[in-house]
C-alpha atoms as a PDB file:
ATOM      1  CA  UNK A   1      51.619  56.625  44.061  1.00  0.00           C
ATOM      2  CA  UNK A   2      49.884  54.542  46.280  1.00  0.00           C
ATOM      3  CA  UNK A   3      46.154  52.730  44.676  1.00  0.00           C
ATOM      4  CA  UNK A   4      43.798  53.070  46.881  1.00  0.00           C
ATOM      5  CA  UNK A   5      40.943  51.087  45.277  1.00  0.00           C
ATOM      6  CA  UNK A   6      37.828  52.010  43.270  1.00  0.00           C
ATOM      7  CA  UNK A   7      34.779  53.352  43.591  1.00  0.00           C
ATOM      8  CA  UNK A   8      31.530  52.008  42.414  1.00  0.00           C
ATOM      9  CA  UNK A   9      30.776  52.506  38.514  1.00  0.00           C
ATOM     10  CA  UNK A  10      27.529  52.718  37.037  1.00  0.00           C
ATOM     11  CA  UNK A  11      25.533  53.990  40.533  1.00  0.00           C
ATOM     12  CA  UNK A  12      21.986  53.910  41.159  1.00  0.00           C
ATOM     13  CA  UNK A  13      20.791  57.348  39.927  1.00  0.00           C
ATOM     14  CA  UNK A  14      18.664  57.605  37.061  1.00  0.00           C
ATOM     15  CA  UNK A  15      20.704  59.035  35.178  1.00  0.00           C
ATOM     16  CA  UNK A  16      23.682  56.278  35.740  1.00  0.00           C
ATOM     17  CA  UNK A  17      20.819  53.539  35.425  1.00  0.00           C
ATOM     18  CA  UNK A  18      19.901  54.692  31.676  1.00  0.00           C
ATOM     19  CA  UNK A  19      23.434  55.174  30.580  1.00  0.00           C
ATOM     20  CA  UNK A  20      24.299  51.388  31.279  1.00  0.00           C
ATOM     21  CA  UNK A  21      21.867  50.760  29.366  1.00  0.00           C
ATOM     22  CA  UNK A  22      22.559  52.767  26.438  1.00  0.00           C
ATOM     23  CA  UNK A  23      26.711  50.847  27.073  1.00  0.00           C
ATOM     24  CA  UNK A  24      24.694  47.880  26.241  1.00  0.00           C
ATOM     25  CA  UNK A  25      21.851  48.639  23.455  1.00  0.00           C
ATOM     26  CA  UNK A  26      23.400  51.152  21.418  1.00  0.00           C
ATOM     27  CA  UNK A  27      26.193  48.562  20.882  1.00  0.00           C
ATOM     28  CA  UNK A  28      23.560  45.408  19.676  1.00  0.00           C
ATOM     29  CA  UNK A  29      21.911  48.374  17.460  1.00  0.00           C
ATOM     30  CA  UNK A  30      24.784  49.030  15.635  1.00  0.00           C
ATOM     31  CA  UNK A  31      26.318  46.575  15.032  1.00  0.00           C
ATOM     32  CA  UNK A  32      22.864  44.890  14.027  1.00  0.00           C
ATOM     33  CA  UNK A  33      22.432  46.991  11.594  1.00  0.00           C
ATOM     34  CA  UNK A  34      26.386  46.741  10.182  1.00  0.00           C
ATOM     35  CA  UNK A  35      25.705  43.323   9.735  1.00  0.00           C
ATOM     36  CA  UNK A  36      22.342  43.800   7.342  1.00  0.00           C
ATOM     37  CA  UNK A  37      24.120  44.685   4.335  1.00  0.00           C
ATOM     38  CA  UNK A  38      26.089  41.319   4.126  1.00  0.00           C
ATOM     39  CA  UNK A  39      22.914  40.060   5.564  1.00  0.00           C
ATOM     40  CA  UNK A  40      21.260  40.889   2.351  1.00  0.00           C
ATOM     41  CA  UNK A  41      23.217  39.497  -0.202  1.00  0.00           C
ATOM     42  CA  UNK A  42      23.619  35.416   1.320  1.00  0.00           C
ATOM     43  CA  UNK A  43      19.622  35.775   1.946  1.00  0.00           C
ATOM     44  CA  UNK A  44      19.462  37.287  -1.811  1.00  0.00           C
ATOM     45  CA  UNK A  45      21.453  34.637  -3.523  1.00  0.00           C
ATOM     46  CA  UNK A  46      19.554  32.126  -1.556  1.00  0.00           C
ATOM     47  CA  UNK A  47      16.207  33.726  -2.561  1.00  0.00           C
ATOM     48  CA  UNK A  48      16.859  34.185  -5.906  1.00  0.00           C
ATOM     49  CA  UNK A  49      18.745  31.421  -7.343  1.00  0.00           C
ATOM     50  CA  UNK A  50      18.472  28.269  -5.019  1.00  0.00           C
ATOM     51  CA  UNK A  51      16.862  26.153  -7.300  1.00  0.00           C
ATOM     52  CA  UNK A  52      17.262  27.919 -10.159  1.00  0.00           C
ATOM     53  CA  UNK A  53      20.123  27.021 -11.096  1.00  0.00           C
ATOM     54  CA  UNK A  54      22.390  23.772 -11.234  1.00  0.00           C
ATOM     55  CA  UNK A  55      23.139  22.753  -7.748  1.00  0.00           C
ATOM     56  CA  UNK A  56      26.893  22.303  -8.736  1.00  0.00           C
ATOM     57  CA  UNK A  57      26.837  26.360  -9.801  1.00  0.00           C
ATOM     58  CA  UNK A  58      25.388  26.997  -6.642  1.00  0.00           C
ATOM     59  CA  UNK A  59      27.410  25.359  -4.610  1.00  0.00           C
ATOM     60  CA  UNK A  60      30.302  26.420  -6.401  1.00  0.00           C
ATOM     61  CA  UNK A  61      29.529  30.280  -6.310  1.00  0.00           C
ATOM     62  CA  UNK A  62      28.618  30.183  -2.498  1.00  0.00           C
ATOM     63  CA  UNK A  63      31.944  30.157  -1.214  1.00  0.00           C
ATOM     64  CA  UNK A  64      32.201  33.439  -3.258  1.00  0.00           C
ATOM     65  CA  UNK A  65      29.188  35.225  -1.970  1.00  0.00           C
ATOM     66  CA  UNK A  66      30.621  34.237   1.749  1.00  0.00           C
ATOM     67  CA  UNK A  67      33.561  36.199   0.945  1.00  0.00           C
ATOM     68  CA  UNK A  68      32.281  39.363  -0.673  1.00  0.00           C
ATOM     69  CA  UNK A  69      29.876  39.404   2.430  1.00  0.00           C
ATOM     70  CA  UNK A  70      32.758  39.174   4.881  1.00  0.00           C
ATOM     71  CA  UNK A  71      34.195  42.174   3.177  1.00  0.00           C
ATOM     72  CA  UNK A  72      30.721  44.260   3.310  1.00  0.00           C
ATOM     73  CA  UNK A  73      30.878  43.476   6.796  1.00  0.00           C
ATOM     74  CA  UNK A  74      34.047  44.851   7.411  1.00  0.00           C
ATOM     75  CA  UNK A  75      33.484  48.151   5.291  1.00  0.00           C
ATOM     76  CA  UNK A  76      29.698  48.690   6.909  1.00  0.00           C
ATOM     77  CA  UNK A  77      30.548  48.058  10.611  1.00  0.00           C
ATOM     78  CA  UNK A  78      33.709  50.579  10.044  1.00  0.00           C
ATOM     79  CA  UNK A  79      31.520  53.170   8.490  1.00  0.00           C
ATOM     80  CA  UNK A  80      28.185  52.381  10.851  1.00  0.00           C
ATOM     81  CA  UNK A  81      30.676  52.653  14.099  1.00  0.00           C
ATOM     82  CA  UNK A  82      32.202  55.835  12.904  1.00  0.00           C
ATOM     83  CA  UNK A  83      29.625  57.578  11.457  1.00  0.00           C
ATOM     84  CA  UNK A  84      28.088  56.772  15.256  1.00  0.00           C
ATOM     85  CA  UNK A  85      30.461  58.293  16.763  1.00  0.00           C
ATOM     86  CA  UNK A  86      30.261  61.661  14.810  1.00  0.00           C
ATOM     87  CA  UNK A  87      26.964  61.898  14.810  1.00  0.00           C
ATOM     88  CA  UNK A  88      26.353  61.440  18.473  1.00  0.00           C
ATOM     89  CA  UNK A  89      29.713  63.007  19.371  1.00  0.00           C
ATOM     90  CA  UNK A  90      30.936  60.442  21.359  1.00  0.00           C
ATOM     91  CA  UNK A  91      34.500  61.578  21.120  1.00  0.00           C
ATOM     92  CA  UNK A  92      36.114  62.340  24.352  1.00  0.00           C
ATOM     93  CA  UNK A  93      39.118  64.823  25.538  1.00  0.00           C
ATOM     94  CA  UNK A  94      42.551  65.104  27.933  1.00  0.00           C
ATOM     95  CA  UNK A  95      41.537  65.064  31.233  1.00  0.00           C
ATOM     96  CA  UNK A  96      41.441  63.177  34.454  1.00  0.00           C
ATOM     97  CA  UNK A  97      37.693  62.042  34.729  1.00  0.00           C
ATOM     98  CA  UNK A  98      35.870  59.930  37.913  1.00  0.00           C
ATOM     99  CA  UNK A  99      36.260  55.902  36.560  1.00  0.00           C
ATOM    100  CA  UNK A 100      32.243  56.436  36.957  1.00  0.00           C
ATOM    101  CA  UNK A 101      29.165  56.358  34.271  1.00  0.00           C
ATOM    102  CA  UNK A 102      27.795  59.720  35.876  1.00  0.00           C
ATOM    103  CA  UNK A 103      30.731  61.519  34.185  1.00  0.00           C
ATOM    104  CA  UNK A 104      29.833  62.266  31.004  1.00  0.00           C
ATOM    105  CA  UNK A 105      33.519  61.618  29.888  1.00  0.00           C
ATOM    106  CA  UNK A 106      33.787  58.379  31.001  1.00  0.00           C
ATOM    107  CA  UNK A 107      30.162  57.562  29.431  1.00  0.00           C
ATOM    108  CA  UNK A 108      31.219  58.883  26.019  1.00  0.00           C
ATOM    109  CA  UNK A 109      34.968  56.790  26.984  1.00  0.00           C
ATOM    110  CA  UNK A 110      32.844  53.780  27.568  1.00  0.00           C
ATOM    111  CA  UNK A 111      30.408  53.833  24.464  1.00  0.00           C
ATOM    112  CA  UNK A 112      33.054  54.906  22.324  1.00  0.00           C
ATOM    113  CA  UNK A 113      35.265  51.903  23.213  1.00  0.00           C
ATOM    114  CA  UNK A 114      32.328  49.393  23.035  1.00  0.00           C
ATOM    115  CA  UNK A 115      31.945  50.087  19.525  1.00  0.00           C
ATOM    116  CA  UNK A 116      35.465  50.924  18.374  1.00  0.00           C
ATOM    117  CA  UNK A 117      37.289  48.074  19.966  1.00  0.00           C
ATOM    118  CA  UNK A 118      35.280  45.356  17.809  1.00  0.00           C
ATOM    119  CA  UNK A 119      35.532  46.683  14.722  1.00  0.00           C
ATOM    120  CA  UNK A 120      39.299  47.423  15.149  1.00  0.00           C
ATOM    121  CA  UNK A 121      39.465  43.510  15.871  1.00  0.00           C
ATOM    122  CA  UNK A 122      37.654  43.154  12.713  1.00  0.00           C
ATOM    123  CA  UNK A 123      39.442  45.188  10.507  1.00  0.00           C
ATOM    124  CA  UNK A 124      42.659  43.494  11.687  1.00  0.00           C
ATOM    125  CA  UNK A 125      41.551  40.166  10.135  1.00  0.00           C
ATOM    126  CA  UNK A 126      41.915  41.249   6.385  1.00  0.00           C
ATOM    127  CA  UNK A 127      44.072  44.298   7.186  1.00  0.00           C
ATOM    128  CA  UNK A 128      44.421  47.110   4.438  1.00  0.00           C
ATOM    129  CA  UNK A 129      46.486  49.860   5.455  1.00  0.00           C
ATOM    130  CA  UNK A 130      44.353  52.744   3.602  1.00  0.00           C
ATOM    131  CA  UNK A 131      41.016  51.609   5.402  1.00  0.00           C
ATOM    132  CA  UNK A 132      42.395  51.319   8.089  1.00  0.00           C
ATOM    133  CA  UNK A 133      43.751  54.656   8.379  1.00  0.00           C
ATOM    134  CA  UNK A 134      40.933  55.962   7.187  1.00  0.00           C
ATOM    135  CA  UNK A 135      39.058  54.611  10.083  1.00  0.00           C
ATOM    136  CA  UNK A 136      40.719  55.931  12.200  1.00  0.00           C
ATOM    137  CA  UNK A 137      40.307  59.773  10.695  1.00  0.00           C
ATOM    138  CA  UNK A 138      36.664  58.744  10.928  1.00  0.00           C
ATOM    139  CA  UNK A 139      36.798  58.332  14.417  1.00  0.00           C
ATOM    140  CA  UNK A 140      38.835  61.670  15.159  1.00  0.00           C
ATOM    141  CA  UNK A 141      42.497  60.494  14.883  1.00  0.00           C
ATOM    142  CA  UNK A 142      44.658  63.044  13.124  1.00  0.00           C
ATOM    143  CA  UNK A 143      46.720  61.251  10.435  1.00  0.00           C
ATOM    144  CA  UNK A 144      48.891  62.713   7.951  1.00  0.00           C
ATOM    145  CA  UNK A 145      49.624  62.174   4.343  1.00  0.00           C
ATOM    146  CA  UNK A 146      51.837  58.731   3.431  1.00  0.00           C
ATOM    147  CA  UNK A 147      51.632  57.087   7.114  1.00  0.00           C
ATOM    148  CA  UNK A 148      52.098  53.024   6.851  1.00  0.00           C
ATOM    149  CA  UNK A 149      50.887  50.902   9.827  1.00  0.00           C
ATOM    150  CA  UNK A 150      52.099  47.339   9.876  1.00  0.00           C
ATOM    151  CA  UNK A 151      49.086  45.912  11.313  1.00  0.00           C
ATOM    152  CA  UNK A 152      48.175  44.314  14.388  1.00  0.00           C
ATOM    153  CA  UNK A 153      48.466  47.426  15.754  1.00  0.00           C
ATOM    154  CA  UNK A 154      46.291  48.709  18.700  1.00  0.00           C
ATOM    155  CA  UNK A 155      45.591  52.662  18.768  1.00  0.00           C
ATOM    156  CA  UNK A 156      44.010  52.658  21.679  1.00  0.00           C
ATOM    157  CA  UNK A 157      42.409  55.863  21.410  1.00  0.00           C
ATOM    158  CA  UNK A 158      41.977  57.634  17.744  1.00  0.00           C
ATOM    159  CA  UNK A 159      40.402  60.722  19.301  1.00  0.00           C
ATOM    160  CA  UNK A 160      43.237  61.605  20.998  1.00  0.00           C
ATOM    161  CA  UNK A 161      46.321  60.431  18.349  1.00  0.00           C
ATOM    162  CA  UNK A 162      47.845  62.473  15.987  1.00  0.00           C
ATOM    163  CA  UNK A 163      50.485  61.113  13.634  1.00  0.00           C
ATOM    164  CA  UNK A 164      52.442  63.193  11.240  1.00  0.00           C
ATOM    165  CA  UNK A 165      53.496  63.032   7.600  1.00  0.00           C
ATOM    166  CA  UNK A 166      55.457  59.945   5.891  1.00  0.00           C
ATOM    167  CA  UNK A 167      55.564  58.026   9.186  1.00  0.00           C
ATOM    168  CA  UNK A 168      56.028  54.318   9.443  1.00  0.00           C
ATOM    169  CA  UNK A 169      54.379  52.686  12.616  1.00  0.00           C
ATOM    170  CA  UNK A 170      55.467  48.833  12.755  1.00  0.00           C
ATOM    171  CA  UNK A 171      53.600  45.480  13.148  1.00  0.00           C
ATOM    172  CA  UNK A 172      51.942  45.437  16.243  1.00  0.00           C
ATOM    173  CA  UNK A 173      52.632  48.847  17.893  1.00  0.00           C
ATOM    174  CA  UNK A 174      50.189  49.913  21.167  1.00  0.00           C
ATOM    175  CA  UNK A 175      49.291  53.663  21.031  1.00  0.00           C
ATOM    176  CA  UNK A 176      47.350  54.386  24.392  1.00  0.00           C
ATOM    177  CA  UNK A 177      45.923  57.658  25.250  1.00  0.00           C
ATOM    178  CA  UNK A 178      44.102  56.663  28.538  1.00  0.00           C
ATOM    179  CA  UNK A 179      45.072  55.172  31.720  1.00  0.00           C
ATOM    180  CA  UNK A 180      43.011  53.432  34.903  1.00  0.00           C
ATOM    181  CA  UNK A 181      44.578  55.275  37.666  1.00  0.00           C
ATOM    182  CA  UNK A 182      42.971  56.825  40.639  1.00  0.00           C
ATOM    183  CA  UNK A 183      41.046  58.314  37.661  1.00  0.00           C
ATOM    184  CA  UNK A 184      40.574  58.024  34.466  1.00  0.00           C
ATOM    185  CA  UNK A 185      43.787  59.568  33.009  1.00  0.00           C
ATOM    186  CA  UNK A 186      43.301  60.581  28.999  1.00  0.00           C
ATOM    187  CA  UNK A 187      46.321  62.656  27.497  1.00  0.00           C
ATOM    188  CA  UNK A 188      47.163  62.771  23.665  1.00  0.00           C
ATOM    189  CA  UNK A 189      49.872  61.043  22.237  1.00  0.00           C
ATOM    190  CA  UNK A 190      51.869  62.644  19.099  1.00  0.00           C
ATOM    191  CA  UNK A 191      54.011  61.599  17.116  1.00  0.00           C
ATOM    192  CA  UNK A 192      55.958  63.690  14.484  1.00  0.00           C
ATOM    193  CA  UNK A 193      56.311  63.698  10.842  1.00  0.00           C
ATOM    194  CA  UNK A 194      58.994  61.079   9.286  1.00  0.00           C
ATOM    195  CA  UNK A 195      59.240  59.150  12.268  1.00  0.00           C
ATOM    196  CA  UNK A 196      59.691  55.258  12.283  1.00  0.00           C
ATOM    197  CA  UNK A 197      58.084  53.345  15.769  1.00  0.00           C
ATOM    198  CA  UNK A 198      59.701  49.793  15.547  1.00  0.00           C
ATOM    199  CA  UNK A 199      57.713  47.105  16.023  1.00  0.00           C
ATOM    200  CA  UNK A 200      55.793  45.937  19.009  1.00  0.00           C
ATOM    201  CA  UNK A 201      56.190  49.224  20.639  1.00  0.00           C
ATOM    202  CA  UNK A 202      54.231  50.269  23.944  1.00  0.00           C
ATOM    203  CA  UNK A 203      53.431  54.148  24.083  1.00  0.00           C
ATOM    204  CA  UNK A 204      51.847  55.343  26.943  1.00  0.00           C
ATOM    205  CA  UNK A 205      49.247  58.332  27.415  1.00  0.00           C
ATOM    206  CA  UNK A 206      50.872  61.732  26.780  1.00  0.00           C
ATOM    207  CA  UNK A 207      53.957  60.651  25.006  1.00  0.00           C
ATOM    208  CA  UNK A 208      55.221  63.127  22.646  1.00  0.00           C
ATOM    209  CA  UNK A 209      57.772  62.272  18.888  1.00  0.00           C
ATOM    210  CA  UNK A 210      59.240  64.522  17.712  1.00  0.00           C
ATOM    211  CA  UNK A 211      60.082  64.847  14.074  1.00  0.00           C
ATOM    212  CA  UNK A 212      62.435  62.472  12.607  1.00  0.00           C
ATOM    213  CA  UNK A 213      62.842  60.160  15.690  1.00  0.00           C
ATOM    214  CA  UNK A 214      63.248  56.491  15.277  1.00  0.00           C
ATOM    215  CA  UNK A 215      62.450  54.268  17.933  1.00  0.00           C
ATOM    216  CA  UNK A 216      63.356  50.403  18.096  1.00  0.00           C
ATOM    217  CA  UNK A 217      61.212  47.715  18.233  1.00  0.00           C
ATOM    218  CA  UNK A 218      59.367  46.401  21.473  1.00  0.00           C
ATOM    219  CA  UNK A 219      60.629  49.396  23.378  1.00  0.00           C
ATOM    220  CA  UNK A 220      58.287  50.951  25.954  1.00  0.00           C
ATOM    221  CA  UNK A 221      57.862  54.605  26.005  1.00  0.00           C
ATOM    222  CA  UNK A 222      56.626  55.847  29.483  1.00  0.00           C
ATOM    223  CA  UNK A 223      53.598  58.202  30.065  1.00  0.00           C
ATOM    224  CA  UNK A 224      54.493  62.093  29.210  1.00  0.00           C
ATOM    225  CA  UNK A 225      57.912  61.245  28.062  1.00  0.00           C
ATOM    226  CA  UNK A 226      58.861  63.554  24.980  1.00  0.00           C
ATOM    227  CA  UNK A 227      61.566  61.748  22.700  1.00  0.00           C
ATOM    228  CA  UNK A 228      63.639  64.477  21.019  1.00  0.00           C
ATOM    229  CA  UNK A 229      63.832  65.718  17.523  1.00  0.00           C
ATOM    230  CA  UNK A 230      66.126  63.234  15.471  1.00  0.00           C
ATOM    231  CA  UNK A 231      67.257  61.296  17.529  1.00  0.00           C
ATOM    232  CA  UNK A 232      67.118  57.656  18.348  1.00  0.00           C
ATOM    233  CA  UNK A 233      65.319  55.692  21.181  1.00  0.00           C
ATOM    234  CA  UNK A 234      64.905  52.047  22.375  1.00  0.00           C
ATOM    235  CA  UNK A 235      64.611  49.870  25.489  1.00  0.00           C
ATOM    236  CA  UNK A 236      62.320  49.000  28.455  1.00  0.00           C
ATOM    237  CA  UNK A 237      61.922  52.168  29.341  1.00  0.00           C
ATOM    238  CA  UNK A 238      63.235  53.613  26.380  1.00  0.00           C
ATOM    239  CA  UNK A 239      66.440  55.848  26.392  1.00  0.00           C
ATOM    240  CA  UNK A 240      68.767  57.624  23.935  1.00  0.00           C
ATOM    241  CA  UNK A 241      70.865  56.031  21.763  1.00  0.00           C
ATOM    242  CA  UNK A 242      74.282  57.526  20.909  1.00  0.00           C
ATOM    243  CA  UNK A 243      74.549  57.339  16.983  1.00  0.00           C
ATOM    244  CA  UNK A 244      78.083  56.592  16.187  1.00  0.00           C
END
């Protein structure tokens, strides 16, 4: 393959001109309005009881307030983001799309990312496994029953990730489903049921687990490679390995 350079992005038709725009505001919007829940309850407590009670009890609660308010945030941007995306459909499919805002694939790619990509970065700072996963459902990921992630992980692209029952996906594992090429390159990634991915793991768009595989940690799983039913994989790329 030979990479021949890009072509411009956003244009100058109307319709390209409004969409960068929308990249940009519907991102401050909703994330805006995430934050005024935890907003809320500091300017509450402040409101409230500064002054009415002993500065030493104030003081002393704060800290606690802080906290619980961090969580909100966490919770309200995850559920403002995805509840965005359903609503609005920004969900994108498999295809190979023009790396330009006049597709309406890479538009929905773009918006989808702005606001997912944050609040993935924010749930990773007080990670819980079930919220996370339930995120990700949220934002169109198919997950099945008993899956553990290991955190600092990076699924790329939940709307085009499936993951099967009691599967185990280490600390730090990269799921991508999309690819800068000549174009935009989005194929789903799967991954059976019972499978382990070790940790630190690189799968690239349109790789395929079957069940029961187990793959070792830090390997790197090239784009539409299928790794066979029970078996075991690892390595940079990763191959077979002979059980003995």
């Amino acid at each position: 393959m030979k990479y021949t350079g890009e072509g411009r992005k956003v244009g100058t038709s109307a319709l390209a001109v409004i969409r960068a725009i929308l990249v940009v505001l519907a991102p401050i919007t909703v994330f805006s309005l995430s934050a005024l829940p935890s907003i809320s309850i500091v300017f509450a407590y402040f409101y409230f009881l500064y002054g009415e009670i002993h500065l030493f009890l104030f003081v002393f609660f704060l800290p606690f307030i802080l906290v619980i308010s961090f969580l909100l945030l966490i919770v309200s941007t995850a559920l403002f983001t995805g509840i965005t995306v359903r609503i609005f459909h920004l969900s994108y499919k498999e295809g190979a799309y023009h790396k330009s805002l006049k597709d309406k694939q890479t538009f929905h790619f773009a918006l989808y990312w702005i606001l997912y990509r944050p609040t993935e970065k924010l749930l990773s700072t007080i990670f819980i496994p079930p919220l996370y996963a339930t995120y990700l459902r949220l934002l169109g990921a198919k997950i099945g029953k008993h899956v553990f992630f290991g955190g600092r992980n990076t699924i790329g692209d939940p709307c085009v990730t499936e993951i099967g029952d009691r599967t185990l996906i280490g600390g730090g594992v990269t799921i991508m489903g999309h690819l800068g090429e000549e174009k935009l390159i989005i194929k789903k990634v799967k991954i059976g049921t019972h499978c382990l991915v070790g940790a630190e793991t690189l799968l690239m768009p349109g790789v395929t687990l079957e069940d029961n595989v187990v793959l070792g940690g830090k390997s790197l799983v090239t784009k539409n490679k299928v790794l066979k039913k029970g078996n075991m994989y690892g390595g940079v790329p990763a191959k077979k390995i002979e059980r003995k």
